[in-house]
Structures are given as structure tokens and as C-alpha cells.
N, C-alpha and C. Protein backbone atom coordinates (compact mmCIF):
# COMPACT_ATOMS: atom_id res chain seq x y z
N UNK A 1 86.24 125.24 84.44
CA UNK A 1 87.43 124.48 84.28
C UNK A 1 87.09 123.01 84.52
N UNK A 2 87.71 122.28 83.40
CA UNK A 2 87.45 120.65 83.96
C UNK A 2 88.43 120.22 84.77
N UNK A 3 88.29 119.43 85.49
CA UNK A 3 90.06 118.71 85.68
C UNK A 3 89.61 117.20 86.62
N UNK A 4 90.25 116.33 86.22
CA UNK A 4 89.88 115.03 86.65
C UNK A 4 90.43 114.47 87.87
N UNK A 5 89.45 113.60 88.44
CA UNK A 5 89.51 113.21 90.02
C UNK A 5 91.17 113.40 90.52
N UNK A 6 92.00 112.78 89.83
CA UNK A 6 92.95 112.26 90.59
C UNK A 6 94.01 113.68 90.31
N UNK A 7 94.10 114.15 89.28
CA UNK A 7 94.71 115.78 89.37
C UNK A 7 94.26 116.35 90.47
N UNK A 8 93.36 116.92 90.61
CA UNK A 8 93.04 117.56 91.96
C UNK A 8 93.01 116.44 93.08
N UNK A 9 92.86 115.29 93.26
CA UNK A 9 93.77 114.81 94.43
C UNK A 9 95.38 114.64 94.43
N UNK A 10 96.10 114.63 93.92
CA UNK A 10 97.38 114.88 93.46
C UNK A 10 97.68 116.64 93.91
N UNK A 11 96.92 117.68 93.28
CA UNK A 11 97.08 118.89 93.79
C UNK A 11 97.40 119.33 95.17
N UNK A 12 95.90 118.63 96.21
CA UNK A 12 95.96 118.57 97.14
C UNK A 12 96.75 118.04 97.90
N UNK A 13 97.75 116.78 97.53
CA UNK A 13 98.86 116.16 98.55
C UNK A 13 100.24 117.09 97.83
N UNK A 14 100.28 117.85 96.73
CA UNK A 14 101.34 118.29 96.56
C UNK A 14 101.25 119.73 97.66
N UNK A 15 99.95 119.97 97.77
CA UNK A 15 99.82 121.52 98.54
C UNK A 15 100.45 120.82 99.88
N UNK A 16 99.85 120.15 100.67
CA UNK A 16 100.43 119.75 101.66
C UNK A 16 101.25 119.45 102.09
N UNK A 17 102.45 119.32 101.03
CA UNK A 17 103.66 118.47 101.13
C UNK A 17 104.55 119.90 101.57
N UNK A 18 103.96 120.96 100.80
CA UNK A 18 104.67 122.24 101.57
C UNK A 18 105.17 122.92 102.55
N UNK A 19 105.72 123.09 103.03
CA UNK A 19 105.76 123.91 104.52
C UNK A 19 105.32 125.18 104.89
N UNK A 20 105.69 126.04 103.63
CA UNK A 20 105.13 127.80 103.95
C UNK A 20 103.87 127.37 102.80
N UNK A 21 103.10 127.56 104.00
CA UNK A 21 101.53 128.04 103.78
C UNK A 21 101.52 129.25 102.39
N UNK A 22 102.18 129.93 102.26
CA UNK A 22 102.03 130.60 101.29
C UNK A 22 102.07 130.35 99.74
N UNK A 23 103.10 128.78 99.85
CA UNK A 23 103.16 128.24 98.80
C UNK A 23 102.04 127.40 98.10
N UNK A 24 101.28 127.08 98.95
CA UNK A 24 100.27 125.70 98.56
C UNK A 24 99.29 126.95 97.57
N UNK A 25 99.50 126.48 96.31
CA UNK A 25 98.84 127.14 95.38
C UNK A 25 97.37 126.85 95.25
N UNK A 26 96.84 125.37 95.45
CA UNK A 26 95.43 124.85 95.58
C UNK A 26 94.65 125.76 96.14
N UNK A 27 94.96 125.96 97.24
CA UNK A 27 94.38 126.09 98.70
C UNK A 27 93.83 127.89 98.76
N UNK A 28 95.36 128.45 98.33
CA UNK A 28 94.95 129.80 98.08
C UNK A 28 94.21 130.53 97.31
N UNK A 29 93.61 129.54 96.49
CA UNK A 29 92.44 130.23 95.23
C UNK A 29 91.13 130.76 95.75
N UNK A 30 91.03 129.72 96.90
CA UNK A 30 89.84 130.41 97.28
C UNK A 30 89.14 129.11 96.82
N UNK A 31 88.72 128.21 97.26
CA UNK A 31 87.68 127.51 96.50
C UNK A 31 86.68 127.54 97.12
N UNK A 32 85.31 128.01 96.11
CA UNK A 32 83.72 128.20 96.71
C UNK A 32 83.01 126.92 96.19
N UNK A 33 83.06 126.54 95.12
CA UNK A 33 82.01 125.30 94.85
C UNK A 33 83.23 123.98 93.85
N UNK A 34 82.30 122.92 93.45
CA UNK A 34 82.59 122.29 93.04
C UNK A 34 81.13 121.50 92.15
N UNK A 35 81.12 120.97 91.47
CA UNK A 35 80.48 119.67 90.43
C UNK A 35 81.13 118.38 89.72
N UNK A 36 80.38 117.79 90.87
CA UNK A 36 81.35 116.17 90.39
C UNK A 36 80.38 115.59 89.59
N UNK A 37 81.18 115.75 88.29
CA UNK A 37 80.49 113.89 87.30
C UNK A 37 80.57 113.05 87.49
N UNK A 38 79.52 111.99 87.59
CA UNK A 38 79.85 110.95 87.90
C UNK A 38 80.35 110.30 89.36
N UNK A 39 79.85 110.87 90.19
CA UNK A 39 80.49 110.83 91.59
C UNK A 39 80.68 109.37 91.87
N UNK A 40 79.61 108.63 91.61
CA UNK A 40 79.81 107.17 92.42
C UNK A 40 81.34 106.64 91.90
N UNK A 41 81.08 107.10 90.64
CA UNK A 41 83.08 106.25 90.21
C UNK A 41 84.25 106.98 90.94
N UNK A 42 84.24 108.65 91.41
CA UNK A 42 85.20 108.94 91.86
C UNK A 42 85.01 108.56 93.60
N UNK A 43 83.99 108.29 94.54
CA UNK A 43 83.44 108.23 95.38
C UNK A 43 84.21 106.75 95.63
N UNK A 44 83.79 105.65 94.85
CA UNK A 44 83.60 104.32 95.34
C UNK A 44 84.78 103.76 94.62
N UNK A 45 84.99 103.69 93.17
CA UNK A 45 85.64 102.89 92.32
C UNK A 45 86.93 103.19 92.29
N UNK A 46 87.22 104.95 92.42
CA UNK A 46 88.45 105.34 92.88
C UNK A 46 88.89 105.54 93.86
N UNK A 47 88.26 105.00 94.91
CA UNK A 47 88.57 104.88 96.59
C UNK A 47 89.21 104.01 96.84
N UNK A 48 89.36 102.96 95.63
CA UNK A 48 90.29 101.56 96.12
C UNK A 48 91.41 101.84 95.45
N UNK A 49 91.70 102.75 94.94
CA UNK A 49 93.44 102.84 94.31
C UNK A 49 93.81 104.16 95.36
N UNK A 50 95.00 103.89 95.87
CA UNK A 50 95.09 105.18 96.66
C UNK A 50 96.51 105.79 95.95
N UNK A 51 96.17 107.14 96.37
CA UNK A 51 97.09 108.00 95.78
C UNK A 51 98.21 108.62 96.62
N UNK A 52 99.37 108.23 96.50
CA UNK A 52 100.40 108.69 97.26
C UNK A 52 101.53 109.32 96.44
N UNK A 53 102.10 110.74 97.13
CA UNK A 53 103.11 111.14 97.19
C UNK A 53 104.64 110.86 97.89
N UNK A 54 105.44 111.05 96.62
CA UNK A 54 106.34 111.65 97.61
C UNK A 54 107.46 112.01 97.54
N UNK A 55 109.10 112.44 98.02
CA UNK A 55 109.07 113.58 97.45
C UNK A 55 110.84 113.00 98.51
N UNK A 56 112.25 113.62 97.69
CA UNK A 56 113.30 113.08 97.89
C UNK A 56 113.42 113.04 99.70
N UNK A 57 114.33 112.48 100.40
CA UNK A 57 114.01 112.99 101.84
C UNK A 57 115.67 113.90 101.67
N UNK A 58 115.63 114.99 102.62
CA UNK A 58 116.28 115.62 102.94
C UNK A 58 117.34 115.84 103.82
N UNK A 59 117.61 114.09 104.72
CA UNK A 59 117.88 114.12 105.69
C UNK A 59 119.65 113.87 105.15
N UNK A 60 120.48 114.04 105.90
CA UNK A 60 122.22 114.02 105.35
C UNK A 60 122.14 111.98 105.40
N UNK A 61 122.86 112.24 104.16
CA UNK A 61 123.29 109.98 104.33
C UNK A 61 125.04 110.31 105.13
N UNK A 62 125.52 110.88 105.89
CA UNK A 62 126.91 110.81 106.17
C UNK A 62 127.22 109.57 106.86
N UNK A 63 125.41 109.43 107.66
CA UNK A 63 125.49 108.26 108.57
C UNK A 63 125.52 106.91 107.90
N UNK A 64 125.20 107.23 106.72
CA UNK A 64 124.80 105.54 105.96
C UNK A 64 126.36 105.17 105.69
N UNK A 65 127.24 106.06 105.24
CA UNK A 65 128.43 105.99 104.24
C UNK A 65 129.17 105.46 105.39
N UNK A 66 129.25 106.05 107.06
CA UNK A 66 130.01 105.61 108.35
C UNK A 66 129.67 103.97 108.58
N UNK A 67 127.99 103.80 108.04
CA UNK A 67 127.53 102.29 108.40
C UNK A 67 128.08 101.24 108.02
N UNK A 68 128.48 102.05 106.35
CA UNK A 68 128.73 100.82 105.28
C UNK A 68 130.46 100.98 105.50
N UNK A 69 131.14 101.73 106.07
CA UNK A 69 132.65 101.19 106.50
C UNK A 69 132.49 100.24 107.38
N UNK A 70 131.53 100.51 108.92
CA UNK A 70 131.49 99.33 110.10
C UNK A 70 131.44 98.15 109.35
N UNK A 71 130.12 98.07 108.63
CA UNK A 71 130.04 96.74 108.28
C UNK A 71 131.33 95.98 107.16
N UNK A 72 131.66 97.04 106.96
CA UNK A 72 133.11 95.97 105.71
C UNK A 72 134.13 95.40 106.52
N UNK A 73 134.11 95.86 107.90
CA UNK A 73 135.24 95.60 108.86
C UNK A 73 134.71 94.14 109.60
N UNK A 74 133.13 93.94 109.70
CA UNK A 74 133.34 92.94 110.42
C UNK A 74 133.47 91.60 109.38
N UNK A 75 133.73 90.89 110.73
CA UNK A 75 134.15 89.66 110.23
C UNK A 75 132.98 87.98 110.84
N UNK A 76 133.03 87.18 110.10
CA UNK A 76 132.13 86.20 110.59
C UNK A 76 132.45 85.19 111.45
N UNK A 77 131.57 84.77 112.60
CA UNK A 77 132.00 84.05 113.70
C UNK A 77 132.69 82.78 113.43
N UNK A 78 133.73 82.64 113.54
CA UNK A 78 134.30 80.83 113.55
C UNK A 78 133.15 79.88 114.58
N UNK A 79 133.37 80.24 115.50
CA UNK A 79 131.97 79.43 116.33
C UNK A 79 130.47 79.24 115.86
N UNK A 80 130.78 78.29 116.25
CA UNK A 80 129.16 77.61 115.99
C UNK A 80 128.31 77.54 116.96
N UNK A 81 127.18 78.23 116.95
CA UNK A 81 126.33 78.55 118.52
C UNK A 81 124.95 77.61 117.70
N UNK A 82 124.71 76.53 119.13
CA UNK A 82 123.38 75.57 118.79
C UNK A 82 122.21 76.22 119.04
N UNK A 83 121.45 76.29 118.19
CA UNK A 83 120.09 76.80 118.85
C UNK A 83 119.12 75.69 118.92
N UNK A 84 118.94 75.87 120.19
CA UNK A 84 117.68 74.92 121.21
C UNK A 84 116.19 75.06 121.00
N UNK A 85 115.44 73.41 120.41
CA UNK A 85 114.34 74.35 119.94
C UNK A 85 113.26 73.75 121.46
């Protein structure tokens, strides 16, 4: 099978991004060997672009929607405060 540098680094941060171990499809194949072409370009030349995931967050916004009422309520200071340098 061929498959190029950054697919199988891409594979690997999608396996990880998993939680049940059972899912990370990479990982479970079993991998015994490998043959890199060309290594110095995937080694050196593709070491300076980095590859990141990532992936919606999951966390509830109820708190953002409560934030953005506080802030419509306030109002801006009439006073003028000096700052001392």
C-alpha cells in the first residue's frame, strides 16, 4: 500500500482524538514494518509545517448566551478616572 506522509500523520491524530480505544482504526491493524521514500523530505522539510487537528468542542454554550445578556445590560461609566503615569 502507498500512502503519503501527511495521510498517515493525519490518521494518527484522528486515532487519538478518540476515546474508546476500540475505535482508533490505525492503531488496531497491527502495524509490523514500514518504508519511507525519500525520508529526508518527510523527516526535515515536512517537520516545519505542522499538522493539527481538530474537531467541534462539545462543551454546552448556555453559559455564553447568559454572558451575552450581562453584557447588553451594562452601561458605560459617566466618570472619568485619570490614569497616573
Amino acid at each position: 500500500m502507498y500512502v503519503e506522509s501527511t495521510e498517515i500523520g493525519f490518521d494518527y491524530l484522528r486515532d487519538n482524538l478518540e476515546k474508546d480505544p476500540t475505535q482508533r482504526r490505525l492503531l488496531n491493524r497491527g502495524l509490523h514494518y514500514a518504508i519511507v521514500d525519500e525520508a529526508d523530505s518527510v523527516f526535515i522539510d515536512e517537520a516545519r509545517t505542522p499538522m493539527i487537528m481538530s474537531q467541534p468542542n462539545q462543551d454546552p454554550i448556555d453559559k455564553y448566551v447568559q454572558y451575552s445578556a450581562i453584557v447588553k445590560t451594562l452601561q458605560q461609566s459617566t466618570k472619568a478616572k485619570k490614569v497616573s503615569k
